[in-house]
Protein backbone atom coordinates (compact mmCIF):
# COMPACT_ATOMS: atom_id res chain seq x y z
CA UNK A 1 107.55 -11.21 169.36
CA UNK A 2 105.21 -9.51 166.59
CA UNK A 3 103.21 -7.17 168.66
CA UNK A 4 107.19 -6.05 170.21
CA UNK A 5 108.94 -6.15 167.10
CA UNK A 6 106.62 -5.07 164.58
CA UNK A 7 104.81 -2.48 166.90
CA UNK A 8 104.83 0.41 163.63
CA UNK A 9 103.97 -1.57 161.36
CA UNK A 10 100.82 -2.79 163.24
CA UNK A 11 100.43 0.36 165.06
CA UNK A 12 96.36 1.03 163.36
CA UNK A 13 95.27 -2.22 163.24
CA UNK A 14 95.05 -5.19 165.41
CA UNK A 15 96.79 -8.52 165.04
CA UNK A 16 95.56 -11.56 167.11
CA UNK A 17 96.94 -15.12 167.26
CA UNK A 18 94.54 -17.83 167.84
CA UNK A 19 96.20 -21.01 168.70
CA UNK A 20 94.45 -24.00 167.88
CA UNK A 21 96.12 -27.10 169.36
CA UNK A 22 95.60 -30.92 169.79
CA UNK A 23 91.33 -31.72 170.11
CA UNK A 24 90.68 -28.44 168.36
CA UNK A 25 93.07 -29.14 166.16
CA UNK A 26 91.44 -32.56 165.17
CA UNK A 27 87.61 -31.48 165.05
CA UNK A 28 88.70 -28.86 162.84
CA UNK A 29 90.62 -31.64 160.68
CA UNK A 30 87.99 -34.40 160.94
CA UNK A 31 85.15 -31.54 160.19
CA UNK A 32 83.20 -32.13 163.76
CA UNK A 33 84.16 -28.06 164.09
CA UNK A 34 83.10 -26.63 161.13
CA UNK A 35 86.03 -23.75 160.52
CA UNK A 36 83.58 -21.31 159.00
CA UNK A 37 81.19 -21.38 162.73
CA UNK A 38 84.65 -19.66 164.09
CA UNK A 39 84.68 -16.25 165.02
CA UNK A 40 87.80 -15.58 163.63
CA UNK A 41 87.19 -17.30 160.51
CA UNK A 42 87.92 -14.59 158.09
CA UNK A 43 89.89 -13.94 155.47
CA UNK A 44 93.02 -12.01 157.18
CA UNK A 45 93.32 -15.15 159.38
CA UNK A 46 96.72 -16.88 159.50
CA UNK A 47 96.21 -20.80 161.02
CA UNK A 48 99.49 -22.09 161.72
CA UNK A 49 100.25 -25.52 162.63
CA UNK A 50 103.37 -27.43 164.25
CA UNK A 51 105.02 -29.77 161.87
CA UNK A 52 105.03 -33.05 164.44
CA UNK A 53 108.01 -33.98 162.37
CA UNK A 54 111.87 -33.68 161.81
CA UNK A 55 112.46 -30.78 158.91
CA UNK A 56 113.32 -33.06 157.06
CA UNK A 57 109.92 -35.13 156.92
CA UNK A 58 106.77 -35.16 155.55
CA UNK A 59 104.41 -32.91 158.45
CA UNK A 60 102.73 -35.52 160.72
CA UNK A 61 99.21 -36.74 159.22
CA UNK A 62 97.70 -34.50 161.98
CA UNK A 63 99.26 -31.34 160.51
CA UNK A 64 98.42 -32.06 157.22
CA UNK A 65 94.64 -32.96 157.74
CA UNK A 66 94.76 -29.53 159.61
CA UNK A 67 96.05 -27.70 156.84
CA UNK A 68 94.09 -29.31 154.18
CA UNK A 69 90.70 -28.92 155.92
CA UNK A 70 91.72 -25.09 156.25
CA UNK A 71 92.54 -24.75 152.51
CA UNK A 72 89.58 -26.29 151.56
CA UNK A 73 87.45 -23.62 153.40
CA UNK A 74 90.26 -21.03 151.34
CA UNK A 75 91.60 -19.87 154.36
CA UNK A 76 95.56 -19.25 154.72
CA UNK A 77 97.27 -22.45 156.75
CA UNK A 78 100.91 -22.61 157.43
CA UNK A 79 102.67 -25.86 158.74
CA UNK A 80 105.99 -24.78 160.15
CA UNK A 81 109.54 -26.18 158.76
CA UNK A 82 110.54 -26.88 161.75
CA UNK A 83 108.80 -29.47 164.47
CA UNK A 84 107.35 -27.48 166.77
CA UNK A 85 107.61 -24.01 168.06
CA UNK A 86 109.68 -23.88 170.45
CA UNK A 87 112.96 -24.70 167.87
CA UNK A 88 112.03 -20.73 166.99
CA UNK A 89 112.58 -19.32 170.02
CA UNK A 90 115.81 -17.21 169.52
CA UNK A 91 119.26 -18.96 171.18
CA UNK A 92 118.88 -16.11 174.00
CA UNK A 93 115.55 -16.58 174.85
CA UNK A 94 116.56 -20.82 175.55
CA UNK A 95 119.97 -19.96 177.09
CA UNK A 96 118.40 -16.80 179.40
CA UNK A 97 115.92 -19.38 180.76
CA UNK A 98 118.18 -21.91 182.05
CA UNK A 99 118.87 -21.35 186.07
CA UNK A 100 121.50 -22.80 188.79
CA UNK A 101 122.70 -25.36 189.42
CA UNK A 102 124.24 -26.15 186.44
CA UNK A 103 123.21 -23.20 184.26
CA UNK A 104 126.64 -24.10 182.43
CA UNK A 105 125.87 -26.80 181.47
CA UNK A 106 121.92 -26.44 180.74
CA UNK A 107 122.71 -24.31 178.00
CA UNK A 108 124.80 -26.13 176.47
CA UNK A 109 121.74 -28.64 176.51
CA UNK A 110 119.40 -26.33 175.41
CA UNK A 111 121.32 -25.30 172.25
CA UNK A 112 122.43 -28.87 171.12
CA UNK A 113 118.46 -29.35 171.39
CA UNK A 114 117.83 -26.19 169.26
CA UNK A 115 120.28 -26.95 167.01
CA UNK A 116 119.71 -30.74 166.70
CA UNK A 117 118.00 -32.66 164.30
CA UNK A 118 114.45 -32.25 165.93
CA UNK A 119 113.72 -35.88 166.48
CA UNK A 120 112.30 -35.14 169.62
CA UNK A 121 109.72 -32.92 170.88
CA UNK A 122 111.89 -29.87 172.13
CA UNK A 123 110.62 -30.69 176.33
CA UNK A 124 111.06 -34.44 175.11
CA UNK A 125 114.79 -33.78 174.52
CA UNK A 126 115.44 -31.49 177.71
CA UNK A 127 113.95 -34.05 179.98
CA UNK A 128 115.94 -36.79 178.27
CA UNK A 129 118.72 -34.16 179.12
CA UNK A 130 118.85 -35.46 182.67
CA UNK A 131 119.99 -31.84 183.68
CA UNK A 132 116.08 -30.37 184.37
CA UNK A 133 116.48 -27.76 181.65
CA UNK A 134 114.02 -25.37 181.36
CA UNK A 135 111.61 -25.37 178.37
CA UNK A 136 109.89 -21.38 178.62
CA UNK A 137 106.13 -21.50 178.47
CA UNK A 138 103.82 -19.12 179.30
CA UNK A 139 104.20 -15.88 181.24
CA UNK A 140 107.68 -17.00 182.05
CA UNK A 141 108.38 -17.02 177.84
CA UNK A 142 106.69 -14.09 177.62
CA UNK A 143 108.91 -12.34 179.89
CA UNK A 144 111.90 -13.48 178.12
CA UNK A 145 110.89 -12.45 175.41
CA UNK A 146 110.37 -9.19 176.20
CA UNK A 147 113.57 -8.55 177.75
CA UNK A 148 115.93 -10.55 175.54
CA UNK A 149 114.51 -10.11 171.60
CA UNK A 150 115.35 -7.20 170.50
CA UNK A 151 115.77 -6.88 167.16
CA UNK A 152 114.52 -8.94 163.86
CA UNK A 153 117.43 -10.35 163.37
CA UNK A 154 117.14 -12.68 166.24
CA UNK A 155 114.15 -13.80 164.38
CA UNK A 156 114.05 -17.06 162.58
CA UNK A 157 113.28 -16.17 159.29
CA UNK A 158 110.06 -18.06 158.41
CA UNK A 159 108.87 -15.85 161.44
CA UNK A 160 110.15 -13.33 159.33
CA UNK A 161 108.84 -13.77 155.90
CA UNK A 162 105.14 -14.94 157.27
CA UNK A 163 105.31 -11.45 159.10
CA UNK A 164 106.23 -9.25 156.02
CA UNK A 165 104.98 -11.60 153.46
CA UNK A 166 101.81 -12.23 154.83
CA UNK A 167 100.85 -10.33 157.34
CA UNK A 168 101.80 -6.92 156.58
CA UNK A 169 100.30 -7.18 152.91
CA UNK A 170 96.89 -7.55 154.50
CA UNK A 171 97.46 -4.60 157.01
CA UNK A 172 98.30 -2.76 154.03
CA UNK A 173 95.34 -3.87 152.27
CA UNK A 174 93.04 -3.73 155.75
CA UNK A 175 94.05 -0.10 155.55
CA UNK A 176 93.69 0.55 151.73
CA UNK A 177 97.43 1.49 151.57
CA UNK A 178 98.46 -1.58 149.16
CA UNK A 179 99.81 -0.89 145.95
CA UNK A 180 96.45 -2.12 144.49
């Protein structure tokens, strides 16, 4: 959704995503991976974590070791408001994914999910669904994505503000066009 969306504003420099997920995840926290051995271990680096929890919780213990041990090293961590990613993707995006029989009624599924209370894992809740709605991973999300988000506003908007308040800063200062 950045690299579409944001194409101008990242048009001279490069913006990667490294995911770091469930064993990485915990060396990184328990300090068996030591953060500053990583390649991309630099200081425009944004770590982002799932929250493991309702939005309404504390962030799981996992998260928060995660983040901590990333802070510690000064780096920039953010745990996500919301459980885990996939309550981000745009309405669209869950509804355009959903497939006969029963699209009907799939997305209706798929947006009581999104707009639940996030108890569950999002593929938790669609399998407890009993309708086999489709969670979008992969190329298949990709693909979706491209064709379906269009504009920012379908953004949530802590996509939004980590995008222009983080990200775009350090192109601008990447570039020596901040206001510095």
């Amino acid at each position: 959704m950045i690299h579409e969306l944001y194409r101008d504003e990242f048009a001279n420099v490069a913006v990667g995503i490294q995911q770091y997920g469930g064993g990485s995840a915990e060396a990184i926290s328990s300090g068996s991976i030591d953060v500053s051995n990583i390649t991309v271990a630099q200081k425009y680096v944004l770590w982002t974590h799932d929250r493991d929890a309702g939005p309404n919780d504390e962030p799981s213990t996992e998260a928060s070791k995660f983040a901590n041990k990333l802070q510690e090293s000064r780096l920039t961590c953010h745990v996500f408001k919301k459980r885990e990613l996939e309550y981000y993707y745009p309405a669209v995006v869950h509804s355009e994914a959903q497939r006969e029989p029963n699209r009907e009624q799939k997305i209706a599924a798929t947006l009581g999910i999104l707009r639940g209370d996030q108890r569950k894992k999002y593929k938790d809740a669609a399998r407890d669904a009993e309708l086999d709605v489709c969670v979008p991973r992969g190329q298949h999300l990709r693909s979706l994505l491209r064709e379906y988000v269009r504009c920012r506003s379908q953004l949530d908007e802590e996509i939004i503000e980590l995008v222009e308040g983080v990200l775009i800063p350090w192109k601008k200062q990447i570039l020596g066009d901040d206001d510095k």
